[in-house]
Protein backbone atom coordinates (compact mmCIF):
# COMPACT_ATOMS: atom_id res chain seq x y z
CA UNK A 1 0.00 0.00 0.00
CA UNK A 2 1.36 3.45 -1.27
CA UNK A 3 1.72 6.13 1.49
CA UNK A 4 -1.13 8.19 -0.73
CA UNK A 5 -3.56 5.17 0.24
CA UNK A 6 -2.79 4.44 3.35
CA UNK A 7 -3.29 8.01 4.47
CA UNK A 8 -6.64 8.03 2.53
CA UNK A 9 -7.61 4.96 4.65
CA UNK A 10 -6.44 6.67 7.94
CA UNK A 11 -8.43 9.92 7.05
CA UNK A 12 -11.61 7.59 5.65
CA UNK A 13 -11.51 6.15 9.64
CA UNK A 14 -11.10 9.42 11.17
CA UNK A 15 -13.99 10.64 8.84
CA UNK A 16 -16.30 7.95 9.54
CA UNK A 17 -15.77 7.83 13.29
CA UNK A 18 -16.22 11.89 13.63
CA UNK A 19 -19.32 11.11 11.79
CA UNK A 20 -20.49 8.78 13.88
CA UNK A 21 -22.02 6.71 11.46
CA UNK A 22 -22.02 2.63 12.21
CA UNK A 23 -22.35 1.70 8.68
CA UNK A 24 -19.91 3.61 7.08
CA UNK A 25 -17.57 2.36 9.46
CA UNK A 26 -18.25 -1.06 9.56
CA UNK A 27 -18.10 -0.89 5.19
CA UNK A 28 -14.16 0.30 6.07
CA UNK A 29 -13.57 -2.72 7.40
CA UNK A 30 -13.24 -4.54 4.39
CA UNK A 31 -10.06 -2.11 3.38
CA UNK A 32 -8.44 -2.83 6.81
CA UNK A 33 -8.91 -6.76 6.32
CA UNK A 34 -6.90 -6.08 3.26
CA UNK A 35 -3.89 -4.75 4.92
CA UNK A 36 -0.73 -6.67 4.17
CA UNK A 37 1.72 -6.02 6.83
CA UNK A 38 3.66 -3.34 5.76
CA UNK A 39 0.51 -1.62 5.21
CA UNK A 40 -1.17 -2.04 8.81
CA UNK A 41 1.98 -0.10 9.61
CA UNK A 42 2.16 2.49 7.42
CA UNK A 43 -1.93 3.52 8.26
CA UNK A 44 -1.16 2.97 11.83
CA UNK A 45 1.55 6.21 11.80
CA UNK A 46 -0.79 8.34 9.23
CA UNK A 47 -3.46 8.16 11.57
CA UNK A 48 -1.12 10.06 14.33
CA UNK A 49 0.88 12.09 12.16
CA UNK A 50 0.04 15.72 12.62
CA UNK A 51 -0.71 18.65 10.29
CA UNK A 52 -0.97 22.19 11.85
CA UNK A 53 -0.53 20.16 15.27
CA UNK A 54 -3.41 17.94 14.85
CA UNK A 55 -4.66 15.27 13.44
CA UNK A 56 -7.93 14.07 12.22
CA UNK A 57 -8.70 11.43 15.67
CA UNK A 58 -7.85 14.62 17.66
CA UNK A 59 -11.27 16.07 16.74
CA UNK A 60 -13.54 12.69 18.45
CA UNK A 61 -14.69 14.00 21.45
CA UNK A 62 -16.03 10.89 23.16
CA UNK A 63 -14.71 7.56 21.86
CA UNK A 64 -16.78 5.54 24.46
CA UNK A 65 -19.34 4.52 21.73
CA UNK A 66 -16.44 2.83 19.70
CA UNK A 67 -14.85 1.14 22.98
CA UNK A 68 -17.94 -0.68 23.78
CA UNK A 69 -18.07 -4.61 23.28
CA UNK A 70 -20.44 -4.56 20.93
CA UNK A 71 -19.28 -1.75 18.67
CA UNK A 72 -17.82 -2.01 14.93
CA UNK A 73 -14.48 -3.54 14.89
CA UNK A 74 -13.39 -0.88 12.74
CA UNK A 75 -14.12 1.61 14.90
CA UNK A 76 -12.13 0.08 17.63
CA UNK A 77 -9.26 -0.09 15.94
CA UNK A 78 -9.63 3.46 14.74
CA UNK A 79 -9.59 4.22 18.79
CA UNK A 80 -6.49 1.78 19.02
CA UNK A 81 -4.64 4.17 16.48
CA UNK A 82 -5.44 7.50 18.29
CA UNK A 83 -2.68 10.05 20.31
CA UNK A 84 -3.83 9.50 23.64
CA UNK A 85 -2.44 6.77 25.38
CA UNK A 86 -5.45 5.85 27.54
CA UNK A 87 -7.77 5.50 24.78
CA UNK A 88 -4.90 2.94 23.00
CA UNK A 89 -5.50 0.90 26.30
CA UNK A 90 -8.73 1.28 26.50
CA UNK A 91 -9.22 0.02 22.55
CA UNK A 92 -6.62 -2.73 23.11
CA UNK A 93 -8.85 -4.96 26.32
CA UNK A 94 -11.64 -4.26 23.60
CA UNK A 95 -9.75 -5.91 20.72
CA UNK A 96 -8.62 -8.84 23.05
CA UNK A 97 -11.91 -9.72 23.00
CA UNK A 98 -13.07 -9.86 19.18
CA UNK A 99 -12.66 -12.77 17.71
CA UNK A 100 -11.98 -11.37 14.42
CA UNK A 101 -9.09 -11.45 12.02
CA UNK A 102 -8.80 -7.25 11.60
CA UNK A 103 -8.53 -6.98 15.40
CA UNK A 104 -6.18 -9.34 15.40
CA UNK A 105 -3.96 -7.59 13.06
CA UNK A 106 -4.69 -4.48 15.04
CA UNK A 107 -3.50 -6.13 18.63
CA UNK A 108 -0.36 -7.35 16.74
CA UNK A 109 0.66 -3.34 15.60
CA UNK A 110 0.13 -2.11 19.24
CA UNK A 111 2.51 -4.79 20.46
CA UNK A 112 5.41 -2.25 19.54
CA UNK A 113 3.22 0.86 21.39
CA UNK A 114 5.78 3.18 22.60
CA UNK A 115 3.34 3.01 25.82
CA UNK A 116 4.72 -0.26 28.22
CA UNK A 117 1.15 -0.91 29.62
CA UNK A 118 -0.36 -0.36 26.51
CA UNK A 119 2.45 -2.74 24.52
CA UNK A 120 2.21 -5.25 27.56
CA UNK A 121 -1.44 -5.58 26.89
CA UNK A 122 -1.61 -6.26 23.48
CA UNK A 123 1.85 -8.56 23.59
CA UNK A 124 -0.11 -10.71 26.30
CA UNK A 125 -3.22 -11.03 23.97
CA UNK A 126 -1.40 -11.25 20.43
CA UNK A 127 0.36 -14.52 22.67
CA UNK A 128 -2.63 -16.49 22.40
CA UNK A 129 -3.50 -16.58 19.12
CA UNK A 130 -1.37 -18.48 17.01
CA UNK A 131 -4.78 -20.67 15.27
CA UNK A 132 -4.63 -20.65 11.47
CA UNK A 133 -6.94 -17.63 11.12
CA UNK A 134 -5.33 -15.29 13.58
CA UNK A 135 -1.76 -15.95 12.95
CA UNK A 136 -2.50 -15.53 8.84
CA UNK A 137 -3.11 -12.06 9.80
CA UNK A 138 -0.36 -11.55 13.06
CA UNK A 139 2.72 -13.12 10.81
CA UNK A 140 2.47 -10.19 8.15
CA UNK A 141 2.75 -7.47 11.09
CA UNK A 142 5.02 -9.19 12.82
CA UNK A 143 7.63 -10.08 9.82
CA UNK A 144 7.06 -6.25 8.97
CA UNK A 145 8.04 -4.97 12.68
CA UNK A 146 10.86 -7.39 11.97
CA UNK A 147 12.51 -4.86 10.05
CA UNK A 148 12.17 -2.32 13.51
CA UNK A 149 13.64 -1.14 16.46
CA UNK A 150 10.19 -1.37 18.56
CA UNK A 151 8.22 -4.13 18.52
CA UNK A 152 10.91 -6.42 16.87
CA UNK A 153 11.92 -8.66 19.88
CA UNK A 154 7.67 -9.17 19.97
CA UNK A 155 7.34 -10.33 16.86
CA UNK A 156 9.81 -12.48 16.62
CA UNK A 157 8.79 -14.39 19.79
CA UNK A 158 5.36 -15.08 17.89
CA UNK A 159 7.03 -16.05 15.15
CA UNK A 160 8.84 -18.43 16.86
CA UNK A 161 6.02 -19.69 18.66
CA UNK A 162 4.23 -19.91 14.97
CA UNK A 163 7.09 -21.95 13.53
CA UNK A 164 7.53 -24.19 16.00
CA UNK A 165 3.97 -24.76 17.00
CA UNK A 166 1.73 -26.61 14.71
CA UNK A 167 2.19 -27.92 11.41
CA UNK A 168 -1.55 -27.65 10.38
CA UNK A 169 -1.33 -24.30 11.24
CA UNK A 170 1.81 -23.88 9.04
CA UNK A 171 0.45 -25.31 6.27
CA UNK A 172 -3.02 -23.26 6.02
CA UNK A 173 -0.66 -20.25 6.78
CA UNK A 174 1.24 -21.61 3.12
CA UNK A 175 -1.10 -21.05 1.11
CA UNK A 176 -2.52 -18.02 3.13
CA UNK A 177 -3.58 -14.86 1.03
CA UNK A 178 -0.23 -12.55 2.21
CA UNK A 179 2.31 -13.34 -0.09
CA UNK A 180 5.02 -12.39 2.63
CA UNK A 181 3.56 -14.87 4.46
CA UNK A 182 3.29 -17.65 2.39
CA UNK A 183 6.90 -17.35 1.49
CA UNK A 184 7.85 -17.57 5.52
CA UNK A 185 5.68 -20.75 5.90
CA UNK A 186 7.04 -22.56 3.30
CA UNK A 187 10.66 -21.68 4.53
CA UNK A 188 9.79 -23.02 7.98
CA UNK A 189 8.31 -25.83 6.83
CA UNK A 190 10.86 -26.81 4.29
CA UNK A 191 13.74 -26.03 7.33
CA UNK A 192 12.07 -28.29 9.68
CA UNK A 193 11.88 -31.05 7.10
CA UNK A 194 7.82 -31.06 6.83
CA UNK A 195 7.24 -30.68 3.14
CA UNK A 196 8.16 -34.18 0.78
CA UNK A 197 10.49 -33.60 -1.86
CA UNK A 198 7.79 -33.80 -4.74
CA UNK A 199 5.66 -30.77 -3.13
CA UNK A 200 8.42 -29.25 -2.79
CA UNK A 201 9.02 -29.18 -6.39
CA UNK A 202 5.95 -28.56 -7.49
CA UNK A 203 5.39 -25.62 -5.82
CA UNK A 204 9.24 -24.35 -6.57
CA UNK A 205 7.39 -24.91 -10.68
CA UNK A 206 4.21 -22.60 -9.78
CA UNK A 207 6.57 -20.51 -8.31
CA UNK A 208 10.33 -20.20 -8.41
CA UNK A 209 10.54 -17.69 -5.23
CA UNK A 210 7.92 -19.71 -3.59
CA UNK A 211 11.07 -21.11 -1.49
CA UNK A 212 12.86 -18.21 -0.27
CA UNK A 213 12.71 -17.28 3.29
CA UNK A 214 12.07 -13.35 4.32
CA UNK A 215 15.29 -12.49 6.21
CA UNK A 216 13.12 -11.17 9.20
CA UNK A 217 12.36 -14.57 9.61
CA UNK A 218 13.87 -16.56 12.96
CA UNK A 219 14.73 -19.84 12.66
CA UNK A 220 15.04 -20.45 16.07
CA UNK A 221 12.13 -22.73 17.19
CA UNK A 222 12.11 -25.27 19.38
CA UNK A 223 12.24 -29.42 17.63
């Protein structure tokens, strides 16, 4: 996702949530499921970086209607995204509680929060979901936070847990809709001997970089 888009998808939240309006937010959705990992990122910072010393979440007045269980995912993780620290928190207990792929993605970008409790929070919940559908979302964020300061040691904790965890989950994560990681499952499964020598080659013929490993991937799981 170009920076263009992803600060068009930051201001669409902002919009939506100032607007108050359930459906439109719940619609936006869709573009966060979409996210790769590099992405989630990249809308995460828009959505705090300022212009004439605000931004647009600065402007929501109350975000108790989007921190309650039963509100639009979207709109929590618009709250998860905002300036104030409190309201991160607040947005990240609601998010541990959705079981739903997008707030999955968005506990996995708050596990590098430059606020501890906040980080500890979403680190503790991110911990527990490493099922086929949650970790085909966390992976991407996490092999993306691989590549930073914060939030790298995190990440690659889950993606150690990942790799060394099950091999169903490995496999659905293979074939998974994020390119980035596809190509990390395959690598860990072909390193930990899982994959015969005929898939192997079949899927090196569909594709010849199918194979490679990301280099934010660790190795280091347990056998």
């Amino acid at each position: 996702m170009s920076s263009d888009a992803a600060r068009a998808l930051a201001a669409e939240l902002a919009g939506a949530v100032l607007a108050g309006d359930p459906a439109r937010i719940s619609r936006l959705a869709a573009g966060l499921a979409g996210l790769s990992g590099p992405g989630w990122l990249r809308v995460d910072e828009l959505a705090r970086r300022t212009s004439w010393r605000h931004t647009p979440l600065d402007f929501v007045a109350d975000w108790r209607p989007f921190l309650a269980t039963d509100a639009a995912v979207a709109g929590v993780v618009t709250a998860s995204m905002c300036q104030d620290g409190r309201i991160r928190e607040a947005a990240v207990q609601v998010l541990g509680g959705l079981r739903d792929p997008v707030a999955a993605a968005a506990l996995a970008v708050r596990v590098a929060d430059w606020v501890p409790e906040v980080a500890a929070l979403a680190r503790a919940a991110v911990s527990v979901r490493t099922g086929p559908r949650d970790a085909a979302v966390i992976v991407p964020v996490c092999l993306a936070l691989g590549k930073r300061i914060r939030g790298r040691q995190p990440a690659a904790r889950y993606l150690a847990d990942v790799a060394g965890g099950s091999v169903g989950t490995l496999e659905a994560l293979a074939v998974a809709d994020d390119r980035a990681c596809r190509l990390w499952a395959l690598g860990i499964l072909k390193a930990r001997g899982l994959m015969p020598a005929d898939v192997l080659a079949a899927r090196a013929m569909r594709c010849p970089r199918s194979l490679e490993v990301p280099q934010t991937c660790s190795l280091n799981f347990p056998t």
